[in-house]
PDB file of N, CA and C in Angstrom:
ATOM      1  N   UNK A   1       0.854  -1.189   0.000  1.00  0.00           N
ATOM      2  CA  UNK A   1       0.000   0.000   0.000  1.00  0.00           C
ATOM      3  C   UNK A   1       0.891   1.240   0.000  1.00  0.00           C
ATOM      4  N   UNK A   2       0.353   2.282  -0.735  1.00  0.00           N
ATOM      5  CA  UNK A   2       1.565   3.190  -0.955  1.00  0.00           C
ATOM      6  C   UNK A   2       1.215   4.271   0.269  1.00  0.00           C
ATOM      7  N   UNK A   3       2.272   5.248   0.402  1.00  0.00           N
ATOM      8  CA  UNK A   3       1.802   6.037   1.523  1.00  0.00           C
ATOM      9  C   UNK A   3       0.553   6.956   0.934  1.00  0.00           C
ATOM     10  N   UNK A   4      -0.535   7.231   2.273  1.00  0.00           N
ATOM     11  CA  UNK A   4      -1.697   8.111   1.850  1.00  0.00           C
ATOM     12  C   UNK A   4      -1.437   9.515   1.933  1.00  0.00           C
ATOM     13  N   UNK A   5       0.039   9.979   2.910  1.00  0.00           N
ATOM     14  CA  UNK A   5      -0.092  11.473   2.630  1.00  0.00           C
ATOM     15  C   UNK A   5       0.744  11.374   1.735  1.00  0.00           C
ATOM     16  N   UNK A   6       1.601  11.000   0.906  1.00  0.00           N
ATOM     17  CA  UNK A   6       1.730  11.226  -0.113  1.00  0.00           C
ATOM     18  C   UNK A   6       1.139  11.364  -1.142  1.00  0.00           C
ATOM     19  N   UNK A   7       0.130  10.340  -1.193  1.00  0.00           N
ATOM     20  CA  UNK A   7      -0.777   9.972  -2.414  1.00  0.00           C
ATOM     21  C   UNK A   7      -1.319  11.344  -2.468  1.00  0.00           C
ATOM     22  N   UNK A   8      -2.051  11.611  -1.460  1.00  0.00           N
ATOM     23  CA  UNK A   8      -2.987  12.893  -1.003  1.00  0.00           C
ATOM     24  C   UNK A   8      -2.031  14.501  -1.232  1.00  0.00           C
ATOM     25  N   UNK A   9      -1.127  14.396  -1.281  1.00  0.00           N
ATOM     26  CA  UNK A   9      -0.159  15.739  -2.083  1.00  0.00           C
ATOM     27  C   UNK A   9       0.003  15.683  -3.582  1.00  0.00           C
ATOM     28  N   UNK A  10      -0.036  14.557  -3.913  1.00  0.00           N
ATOM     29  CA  UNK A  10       0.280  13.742  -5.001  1.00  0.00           C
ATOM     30  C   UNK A  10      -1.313  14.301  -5.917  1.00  0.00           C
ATOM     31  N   UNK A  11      -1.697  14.216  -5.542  1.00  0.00           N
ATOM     32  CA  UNK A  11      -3.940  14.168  -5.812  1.00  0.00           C
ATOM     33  C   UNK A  11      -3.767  15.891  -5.919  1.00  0.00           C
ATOM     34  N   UNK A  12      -3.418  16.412  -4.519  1.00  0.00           N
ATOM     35  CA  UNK A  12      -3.839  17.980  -4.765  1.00  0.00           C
ATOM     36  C   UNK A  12      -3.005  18.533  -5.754  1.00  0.00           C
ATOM     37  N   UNK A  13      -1.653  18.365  -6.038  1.00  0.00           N
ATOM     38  CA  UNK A  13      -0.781  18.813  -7.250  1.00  0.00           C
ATOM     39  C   UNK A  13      -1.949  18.889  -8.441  1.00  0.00           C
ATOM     40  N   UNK A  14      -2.389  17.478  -8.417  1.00  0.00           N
ATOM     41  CA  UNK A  14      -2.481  17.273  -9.861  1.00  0.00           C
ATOM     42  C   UNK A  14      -3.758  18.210  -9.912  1.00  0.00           C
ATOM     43  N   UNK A  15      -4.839  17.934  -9.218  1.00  0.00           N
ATOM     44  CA  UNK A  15      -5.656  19.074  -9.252  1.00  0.00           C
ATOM     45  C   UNK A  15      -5.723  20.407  -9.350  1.00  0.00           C
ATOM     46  N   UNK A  16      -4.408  20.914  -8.810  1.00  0.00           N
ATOM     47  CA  UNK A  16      -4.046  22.134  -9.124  1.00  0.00           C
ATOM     48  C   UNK A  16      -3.519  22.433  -9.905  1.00  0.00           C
ATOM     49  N   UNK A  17      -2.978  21.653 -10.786  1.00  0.00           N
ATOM     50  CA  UNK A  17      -2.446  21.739 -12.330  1.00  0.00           C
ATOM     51  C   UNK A  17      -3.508  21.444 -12.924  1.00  0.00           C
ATOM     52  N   UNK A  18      -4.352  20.555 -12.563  1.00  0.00           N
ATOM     53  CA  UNK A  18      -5.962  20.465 -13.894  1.00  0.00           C
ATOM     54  C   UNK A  18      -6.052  22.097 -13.776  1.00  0.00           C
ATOM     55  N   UNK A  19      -6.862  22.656 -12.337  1.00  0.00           N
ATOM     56  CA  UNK A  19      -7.141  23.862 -12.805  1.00  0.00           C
ATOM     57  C   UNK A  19      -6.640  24.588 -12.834  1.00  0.00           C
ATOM     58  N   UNK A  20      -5.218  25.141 -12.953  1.00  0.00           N
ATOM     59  CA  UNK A  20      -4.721  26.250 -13.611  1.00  0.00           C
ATOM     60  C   UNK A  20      -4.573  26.409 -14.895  1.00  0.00           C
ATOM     61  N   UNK A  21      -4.499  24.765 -15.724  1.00  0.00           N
ATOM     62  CA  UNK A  21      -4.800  24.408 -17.120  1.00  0.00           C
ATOM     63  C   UNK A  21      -5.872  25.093 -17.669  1.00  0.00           C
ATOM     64  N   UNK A  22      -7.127  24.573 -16.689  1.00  0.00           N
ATOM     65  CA  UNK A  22      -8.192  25.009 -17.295  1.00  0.00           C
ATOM     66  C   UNK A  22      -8.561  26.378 -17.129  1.00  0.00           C
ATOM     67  N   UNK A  23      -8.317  27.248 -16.180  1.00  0.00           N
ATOM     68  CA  UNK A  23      -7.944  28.525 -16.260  1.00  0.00           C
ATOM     69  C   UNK A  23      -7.378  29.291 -17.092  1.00  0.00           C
ATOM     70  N   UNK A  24      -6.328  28.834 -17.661  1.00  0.00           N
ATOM     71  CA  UNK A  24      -5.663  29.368 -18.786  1.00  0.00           C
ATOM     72  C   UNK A  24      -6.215  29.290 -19.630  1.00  0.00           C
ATOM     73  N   UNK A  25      -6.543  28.280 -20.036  1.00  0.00           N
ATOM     74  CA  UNK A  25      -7.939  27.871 -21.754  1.00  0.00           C
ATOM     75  C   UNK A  25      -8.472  28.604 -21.424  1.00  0.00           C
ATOM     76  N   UNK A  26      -9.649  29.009 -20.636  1.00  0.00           N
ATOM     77  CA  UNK A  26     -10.622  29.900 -20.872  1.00  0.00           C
ATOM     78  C   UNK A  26     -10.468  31.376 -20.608  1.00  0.00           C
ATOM     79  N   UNK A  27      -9.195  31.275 -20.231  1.00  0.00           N
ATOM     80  CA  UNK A  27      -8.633  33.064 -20.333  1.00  0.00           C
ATOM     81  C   UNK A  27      -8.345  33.293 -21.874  1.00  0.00           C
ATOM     82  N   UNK A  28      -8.228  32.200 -22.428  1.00  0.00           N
ATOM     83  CA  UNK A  28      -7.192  32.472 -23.746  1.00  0.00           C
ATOM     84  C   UNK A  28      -8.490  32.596 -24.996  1.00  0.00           C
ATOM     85  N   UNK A  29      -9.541  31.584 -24.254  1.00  0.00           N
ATOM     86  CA  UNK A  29     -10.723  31.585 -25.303  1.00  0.00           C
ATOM     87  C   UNK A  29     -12.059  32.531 -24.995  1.00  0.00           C
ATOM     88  N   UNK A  30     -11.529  33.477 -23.534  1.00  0.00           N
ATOM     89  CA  UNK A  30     -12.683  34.717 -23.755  1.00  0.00           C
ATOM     90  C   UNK A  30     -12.518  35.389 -24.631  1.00  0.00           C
ATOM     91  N   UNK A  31     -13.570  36.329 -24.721  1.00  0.00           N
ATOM     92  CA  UNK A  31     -13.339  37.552 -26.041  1.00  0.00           C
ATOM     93  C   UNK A  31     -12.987  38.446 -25.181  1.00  0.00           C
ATOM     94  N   UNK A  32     -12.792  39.631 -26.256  1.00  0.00           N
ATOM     95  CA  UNK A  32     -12.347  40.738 -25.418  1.00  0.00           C
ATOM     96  C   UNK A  32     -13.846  41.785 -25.328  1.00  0.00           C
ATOM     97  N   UNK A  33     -13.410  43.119 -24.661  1.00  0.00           N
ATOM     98  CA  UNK A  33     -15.064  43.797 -24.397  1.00  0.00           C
ATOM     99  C   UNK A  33     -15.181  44.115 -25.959  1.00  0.00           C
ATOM    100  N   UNK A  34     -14.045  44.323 -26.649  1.00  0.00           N
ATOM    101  CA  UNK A  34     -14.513  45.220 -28.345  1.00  0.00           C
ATOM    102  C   UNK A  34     -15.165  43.688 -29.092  1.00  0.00           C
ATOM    103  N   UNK A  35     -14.572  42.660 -29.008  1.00  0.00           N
ATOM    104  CA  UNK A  35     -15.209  41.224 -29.573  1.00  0.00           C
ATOM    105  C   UNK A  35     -16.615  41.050 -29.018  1.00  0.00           C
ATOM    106  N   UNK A  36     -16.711  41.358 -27.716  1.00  0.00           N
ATOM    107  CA  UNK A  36     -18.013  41.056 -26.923  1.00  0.00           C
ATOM    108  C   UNK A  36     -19.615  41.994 -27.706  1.00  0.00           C
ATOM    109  N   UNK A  37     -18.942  43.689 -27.640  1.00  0.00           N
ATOM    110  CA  UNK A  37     -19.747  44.768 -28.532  1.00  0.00           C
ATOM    111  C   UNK A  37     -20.054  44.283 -29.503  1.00  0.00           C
ATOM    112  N   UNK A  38     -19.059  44.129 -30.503  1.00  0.00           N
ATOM    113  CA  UNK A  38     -19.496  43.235 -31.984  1.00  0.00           C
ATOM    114  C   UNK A  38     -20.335  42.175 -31.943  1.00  0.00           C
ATOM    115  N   UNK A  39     -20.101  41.041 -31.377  1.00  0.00           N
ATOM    116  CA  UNK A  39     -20.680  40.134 -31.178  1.00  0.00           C
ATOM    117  C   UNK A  39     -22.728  40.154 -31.111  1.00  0.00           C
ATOM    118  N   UNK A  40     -22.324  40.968 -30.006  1.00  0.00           N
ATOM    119  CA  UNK A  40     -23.828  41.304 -29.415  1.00  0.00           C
ATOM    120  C   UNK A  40     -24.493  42.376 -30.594  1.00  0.00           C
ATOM    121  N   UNK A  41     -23.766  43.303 -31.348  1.00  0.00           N
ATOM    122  CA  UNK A  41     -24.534  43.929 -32.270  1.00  0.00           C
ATOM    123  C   UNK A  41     -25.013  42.640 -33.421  1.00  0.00           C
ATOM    124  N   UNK A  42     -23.712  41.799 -33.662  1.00  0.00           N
ATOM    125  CA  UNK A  42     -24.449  41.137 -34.775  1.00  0.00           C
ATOM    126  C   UNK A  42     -25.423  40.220 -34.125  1.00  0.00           C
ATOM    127  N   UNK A  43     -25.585  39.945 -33.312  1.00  0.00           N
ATOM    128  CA  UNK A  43     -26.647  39.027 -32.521  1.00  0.00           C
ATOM    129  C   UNK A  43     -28.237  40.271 -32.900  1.00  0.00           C
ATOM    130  N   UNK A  44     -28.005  41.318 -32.801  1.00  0.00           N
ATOM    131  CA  UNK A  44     -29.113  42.049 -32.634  1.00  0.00           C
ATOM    132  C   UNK A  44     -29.835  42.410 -34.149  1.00  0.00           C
ATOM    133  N   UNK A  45     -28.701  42.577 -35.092  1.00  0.00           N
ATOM    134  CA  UNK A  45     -28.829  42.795 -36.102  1.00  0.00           C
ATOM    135  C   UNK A  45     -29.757  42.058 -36.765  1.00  0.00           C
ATOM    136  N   UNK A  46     -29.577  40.402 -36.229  1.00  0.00           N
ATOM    137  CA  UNK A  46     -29.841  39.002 -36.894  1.00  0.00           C
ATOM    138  C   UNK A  46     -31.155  38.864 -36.268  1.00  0.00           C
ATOM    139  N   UNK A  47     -31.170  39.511 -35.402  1.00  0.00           N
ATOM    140  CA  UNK A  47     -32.814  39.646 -34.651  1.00  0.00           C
ATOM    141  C   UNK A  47     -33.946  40.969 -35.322  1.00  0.00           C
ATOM    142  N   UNK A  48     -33.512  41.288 -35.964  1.00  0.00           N
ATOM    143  CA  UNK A  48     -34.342  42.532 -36.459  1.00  0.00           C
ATOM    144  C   UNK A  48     -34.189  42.063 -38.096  1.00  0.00           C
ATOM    145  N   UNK A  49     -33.863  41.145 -38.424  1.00  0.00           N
ATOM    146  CA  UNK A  49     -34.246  40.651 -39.897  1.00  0.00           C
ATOM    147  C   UNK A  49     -35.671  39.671 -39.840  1.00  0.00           C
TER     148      UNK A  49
END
């Protein structure tokens, strides 16, 4: 049996590398506020046709 506080440092690392991973992706795949403006005009645009 391997040691459990290890395992258990071992577990939180990795979890804390999942989410700083996944933190980063979705920093990298927000828009910005000028992408966001655009966005939402053509959303509105497409609603008034």
């Amino acid at each position: 049996m391997s040691n459990p506080t290890l395992t258990a440092i071992k577990l939180k690392a990795e979890i804390q590398r999942r989410r700083a991973k996944r933190e980063e992706t979705n920093a990298a795949n927000s828009l910005s506020a000028e992408e966001k403006r655009e966005k939402h005009g053509e959303k509105l645009e497409q609603e008034d046709q």
